[in-house]
N, C-alpha and C. Protein backbone atom coordinates (compact mmCIF):
# COMPACT_ATOMS: atom_id res chain seq x y z
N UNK A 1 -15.51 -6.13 2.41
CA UNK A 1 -15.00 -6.60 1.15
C UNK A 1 -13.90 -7.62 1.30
N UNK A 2 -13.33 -8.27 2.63
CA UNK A 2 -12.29 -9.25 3.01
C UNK A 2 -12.66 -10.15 2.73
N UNK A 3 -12.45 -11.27 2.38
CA UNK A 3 -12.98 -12.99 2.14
C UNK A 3 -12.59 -13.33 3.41
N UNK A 4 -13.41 -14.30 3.95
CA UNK A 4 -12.89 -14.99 5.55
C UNK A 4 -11.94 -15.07 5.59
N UNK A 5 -11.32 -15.71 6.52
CA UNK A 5 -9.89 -16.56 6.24
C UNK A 5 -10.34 -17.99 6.90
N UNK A 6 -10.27 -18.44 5.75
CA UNK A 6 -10.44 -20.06 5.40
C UNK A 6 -9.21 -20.95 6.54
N UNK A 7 -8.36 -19.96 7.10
CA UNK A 7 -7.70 -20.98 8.05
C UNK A 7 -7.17 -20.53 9.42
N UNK A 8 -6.83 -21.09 10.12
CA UNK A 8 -6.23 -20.94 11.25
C UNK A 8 -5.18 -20.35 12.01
N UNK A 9 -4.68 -19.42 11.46
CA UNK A 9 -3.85 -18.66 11.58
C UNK A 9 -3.16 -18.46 12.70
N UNK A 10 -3.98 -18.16 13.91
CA UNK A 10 -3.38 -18.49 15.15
C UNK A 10 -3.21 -19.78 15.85
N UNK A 11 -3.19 -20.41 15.35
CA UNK A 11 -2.89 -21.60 15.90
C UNK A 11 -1.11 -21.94 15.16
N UNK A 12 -0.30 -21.45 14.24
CA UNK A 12 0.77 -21.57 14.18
C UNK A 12 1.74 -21.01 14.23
N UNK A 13 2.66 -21.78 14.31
CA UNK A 13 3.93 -21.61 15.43
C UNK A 13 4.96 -20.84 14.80
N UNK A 14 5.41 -19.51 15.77
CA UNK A 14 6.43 -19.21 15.12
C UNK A 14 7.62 -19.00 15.92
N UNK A 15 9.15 -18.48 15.31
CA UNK A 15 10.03 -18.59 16.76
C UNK A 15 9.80 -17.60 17.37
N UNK A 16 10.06 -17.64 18.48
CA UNK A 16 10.11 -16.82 19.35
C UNK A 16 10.83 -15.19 18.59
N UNK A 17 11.57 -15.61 18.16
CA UNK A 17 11.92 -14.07 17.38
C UNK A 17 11.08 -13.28 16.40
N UNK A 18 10.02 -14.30 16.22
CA UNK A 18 9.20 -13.37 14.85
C UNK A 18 7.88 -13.36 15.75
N UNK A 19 7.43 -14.00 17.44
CA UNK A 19 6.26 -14.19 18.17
C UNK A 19 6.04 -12.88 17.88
N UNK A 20 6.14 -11.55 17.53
CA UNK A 20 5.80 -10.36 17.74
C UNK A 20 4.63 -10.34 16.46
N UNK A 21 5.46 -10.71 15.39
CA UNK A 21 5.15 -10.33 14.30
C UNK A 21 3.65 -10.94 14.11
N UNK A 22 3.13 -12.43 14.62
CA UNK A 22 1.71 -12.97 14.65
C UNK A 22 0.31 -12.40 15.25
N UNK A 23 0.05 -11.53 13.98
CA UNK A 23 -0.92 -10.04 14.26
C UNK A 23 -2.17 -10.86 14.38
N UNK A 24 -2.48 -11.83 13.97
CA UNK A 24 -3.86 -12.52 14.41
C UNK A 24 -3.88 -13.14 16.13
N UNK A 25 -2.67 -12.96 16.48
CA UNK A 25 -2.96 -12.96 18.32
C UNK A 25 -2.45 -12.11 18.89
N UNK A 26 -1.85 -11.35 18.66
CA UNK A 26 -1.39 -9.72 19.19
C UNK A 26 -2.13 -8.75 18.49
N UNK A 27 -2.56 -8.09 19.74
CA UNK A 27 -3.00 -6.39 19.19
C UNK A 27 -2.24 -5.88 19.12
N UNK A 28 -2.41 -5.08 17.97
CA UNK A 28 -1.54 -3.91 17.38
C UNK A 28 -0.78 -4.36 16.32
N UNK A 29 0.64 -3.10 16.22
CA UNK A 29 1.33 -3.37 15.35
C UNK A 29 2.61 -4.01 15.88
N UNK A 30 3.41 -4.99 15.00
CA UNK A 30 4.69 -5.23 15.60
C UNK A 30 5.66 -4.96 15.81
N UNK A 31 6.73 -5.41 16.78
CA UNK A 31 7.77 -4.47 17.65
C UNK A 31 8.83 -3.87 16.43
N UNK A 32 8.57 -4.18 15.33
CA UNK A 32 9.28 -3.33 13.87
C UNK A 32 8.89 -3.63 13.10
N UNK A 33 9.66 -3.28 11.90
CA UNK A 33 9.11 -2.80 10.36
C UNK A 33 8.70 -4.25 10.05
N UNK A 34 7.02 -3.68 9.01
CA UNK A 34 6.43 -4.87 8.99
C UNK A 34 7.56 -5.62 7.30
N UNK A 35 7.98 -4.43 6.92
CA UNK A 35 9.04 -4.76 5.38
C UNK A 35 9.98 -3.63 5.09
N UNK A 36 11.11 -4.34 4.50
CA UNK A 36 11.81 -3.18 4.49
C UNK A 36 12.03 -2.75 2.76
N UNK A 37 12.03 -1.14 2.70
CA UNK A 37 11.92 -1.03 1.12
C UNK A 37 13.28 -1.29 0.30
N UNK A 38 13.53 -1.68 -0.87
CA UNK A 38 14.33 -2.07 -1.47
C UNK A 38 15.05 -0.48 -1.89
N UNK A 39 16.99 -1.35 -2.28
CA UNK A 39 17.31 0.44 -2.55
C UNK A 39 16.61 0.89 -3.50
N UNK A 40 16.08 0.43 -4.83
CA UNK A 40 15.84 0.64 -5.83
C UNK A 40 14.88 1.66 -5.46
N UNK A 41 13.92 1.15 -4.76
CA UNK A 41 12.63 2.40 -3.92
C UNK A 41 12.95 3.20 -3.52
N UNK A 42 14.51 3.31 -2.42
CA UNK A 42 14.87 4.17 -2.07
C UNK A 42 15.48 5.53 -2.82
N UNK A 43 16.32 4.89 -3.70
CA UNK A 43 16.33 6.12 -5.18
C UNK A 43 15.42 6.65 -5.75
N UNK A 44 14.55 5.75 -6.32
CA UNK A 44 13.22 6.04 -6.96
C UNK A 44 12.66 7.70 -5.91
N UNK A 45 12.37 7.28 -4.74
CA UNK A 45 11.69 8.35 -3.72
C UNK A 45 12.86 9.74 -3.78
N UNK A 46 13.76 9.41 -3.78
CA UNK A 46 14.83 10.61 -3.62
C UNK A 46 15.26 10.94 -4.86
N UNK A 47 15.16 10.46 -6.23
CA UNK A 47 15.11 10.78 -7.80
C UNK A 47 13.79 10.55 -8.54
N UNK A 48 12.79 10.86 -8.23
CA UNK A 48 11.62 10.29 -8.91
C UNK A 48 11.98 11.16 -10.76
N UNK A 49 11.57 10.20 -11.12
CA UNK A 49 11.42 10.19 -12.89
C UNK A 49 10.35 10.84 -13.25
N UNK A 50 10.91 11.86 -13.64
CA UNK A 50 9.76 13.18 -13.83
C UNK A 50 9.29 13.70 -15.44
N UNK A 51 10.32 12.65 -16.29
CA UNK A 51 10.27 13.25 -17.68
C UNK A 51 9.08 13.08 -18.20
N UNK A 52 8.15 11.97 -18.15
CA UNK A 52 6.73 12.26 -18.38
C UNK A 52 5.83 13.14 -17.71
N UNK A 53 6.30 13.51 -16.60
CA UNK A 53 5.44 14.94 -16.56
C UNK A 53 4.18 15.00 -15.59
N UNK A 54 3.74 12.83 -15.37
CA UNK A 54 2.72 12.46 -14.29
C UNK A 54 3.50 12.82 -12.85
N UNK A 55 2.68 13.62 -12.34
CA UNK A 55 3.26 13.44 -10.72
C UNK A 55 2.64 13.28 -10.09
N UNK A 56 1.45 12.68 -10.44
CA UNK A 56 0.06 12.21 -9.24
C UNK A 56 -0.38 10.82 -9.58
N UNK A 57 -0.96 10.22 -8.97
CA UNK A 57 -1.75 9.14 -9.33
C UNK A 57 -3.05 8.50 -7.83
N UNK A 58 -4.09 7.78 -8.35
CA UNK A 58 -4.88 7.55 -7.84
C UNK A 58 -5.10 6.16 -8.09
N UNK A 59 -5.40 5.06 -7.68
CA UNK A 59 -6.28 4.22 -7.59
C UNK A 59 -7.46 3.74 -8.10
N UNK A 60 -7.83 3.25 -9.39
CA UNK A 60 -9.56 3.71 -9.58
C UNK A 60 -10.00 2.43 -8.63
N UNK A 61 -11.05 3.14 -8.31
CA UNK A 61 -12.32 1.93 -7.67
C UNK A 61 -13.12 2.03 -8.70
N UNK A 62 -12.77 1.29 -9.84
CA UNK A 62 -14.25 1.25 -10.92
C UNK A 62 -14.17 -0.58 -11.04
N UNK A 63 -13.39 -1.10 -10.80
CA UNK A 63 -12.83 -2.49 -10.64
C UNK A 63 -11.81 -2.95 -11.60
N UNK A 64 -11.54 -2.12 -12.48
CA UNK A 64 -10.09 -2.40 -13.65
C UNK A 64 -8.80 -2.83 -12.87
N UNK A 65 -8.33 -2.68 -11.30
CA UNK A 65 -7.43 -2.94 -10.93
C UNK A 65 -6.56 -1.66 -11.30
N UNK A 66 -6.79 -0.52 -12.04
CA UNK A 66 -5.97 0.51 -12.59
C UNK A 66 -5.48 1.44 -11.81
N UNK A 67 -4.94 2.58 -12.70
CA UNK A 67 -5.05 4.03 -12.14
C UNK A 67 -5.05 4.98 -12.73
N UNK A 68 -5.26 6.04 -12.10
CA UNK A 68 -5.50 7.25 -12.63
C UNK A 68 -4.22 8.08 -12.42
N UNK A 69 -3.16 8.64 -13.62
CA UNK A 69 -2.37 9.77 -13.56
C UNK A 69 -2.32 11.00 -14.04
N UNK A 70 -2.15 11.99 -12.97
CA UNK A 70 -1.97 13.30 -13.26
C UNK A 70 -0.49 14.03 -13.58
N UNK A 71 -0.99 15.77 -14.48
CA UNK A 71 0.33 16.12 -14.44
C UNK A 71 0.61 17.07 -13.87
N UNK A 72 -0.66 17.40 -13.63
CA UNK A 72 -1.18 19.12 -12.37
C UNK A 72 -2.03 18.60 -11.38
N UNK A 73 -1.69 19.23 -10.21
CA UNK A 73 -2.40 19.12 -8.94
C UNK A 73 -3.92 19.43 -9.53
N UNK A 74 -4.32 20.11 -10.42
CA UNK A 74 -5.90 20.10 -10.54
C UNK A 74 -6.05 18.95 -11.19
N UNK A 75 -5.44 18.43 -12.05
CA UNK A 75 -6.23 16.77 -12.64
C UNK A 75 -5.87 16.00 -12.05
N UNK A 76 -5.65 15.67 -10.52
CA UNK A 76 -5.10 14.85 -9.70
C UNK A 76 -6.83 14.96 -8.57
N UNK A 77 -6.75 16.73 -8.74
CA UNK A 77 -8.16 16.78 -7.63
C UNK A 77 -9.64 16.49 -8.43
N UNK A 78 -9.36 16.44 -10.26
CA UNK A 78 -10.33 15.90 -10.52
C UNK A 78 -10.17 14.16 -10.65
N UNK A 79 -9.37 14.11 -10.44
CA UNK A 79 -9.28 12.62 -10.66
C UNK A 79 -10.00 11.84 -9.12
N UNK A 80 -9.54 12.60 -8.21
CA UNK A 80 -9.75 12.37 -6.84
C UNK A 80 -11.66 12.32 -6.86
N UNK A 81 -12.08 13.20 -7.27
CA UNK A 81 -13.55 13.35 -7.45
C UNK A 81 -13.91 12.54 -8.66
N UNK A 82 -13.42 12.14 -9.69
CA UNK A 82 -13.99 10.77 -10.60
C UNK A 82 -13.89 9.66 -9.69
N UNK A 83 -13.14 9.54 -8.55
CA UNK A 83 -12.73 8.19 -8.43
C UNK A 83 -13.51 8.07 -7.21
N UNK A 84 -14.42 8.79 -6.58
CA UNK A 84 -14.61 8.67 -5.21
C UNK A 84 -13.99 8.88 -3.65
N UNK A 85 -12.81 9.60 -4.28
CA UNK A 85 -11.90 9.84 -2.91
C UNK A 85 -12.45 11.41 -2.29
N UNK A 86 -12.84 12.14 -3.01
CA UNK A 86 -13.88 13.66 -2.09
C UNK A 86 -15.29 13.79 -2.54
């Protein structure tokens, strides 16, 4: 489901300080974090906002770009089975 890549990727130059990071000529992953999360994320994860009551969510693969939220672990595992994930 990738589109080619229409360009050349390894062929450009980077400094020597980010050479790690050019994953189209190195295998693997690079020598650190590929991004770092913002604080805002970082609160968010350690206060998540619970007053609506969703504490799950899924992905649909139906092609809407959407998702699916739950407020119980069982409409999270039916959601998981509408959506193709079991």
């Amino acid at each position: 489901f990738w589109e080619p890549l229409k360009a050349t990727y390894a062929d450009v130059k980077f400094p020597k300080t980010l050479a790690s990071f050019q994953t189209y000529v190195n295998v693997g992953l690079p020598t650190g974090p590929i991004c770092t999360p913002s604080l805002a994320s970082i609160k968010a994860a350690l206060a998540p906002l619970t007053t609506t009551g969703y504490l799950y969510f899924v992905a649909k693969h139906d092609g809407s770009n959407g998702h699916a939220f739950a407020k119980t672990y069982a409409g999270h595992l039916q959601n998981l089975h509408r959506y193709g994930y079991l």
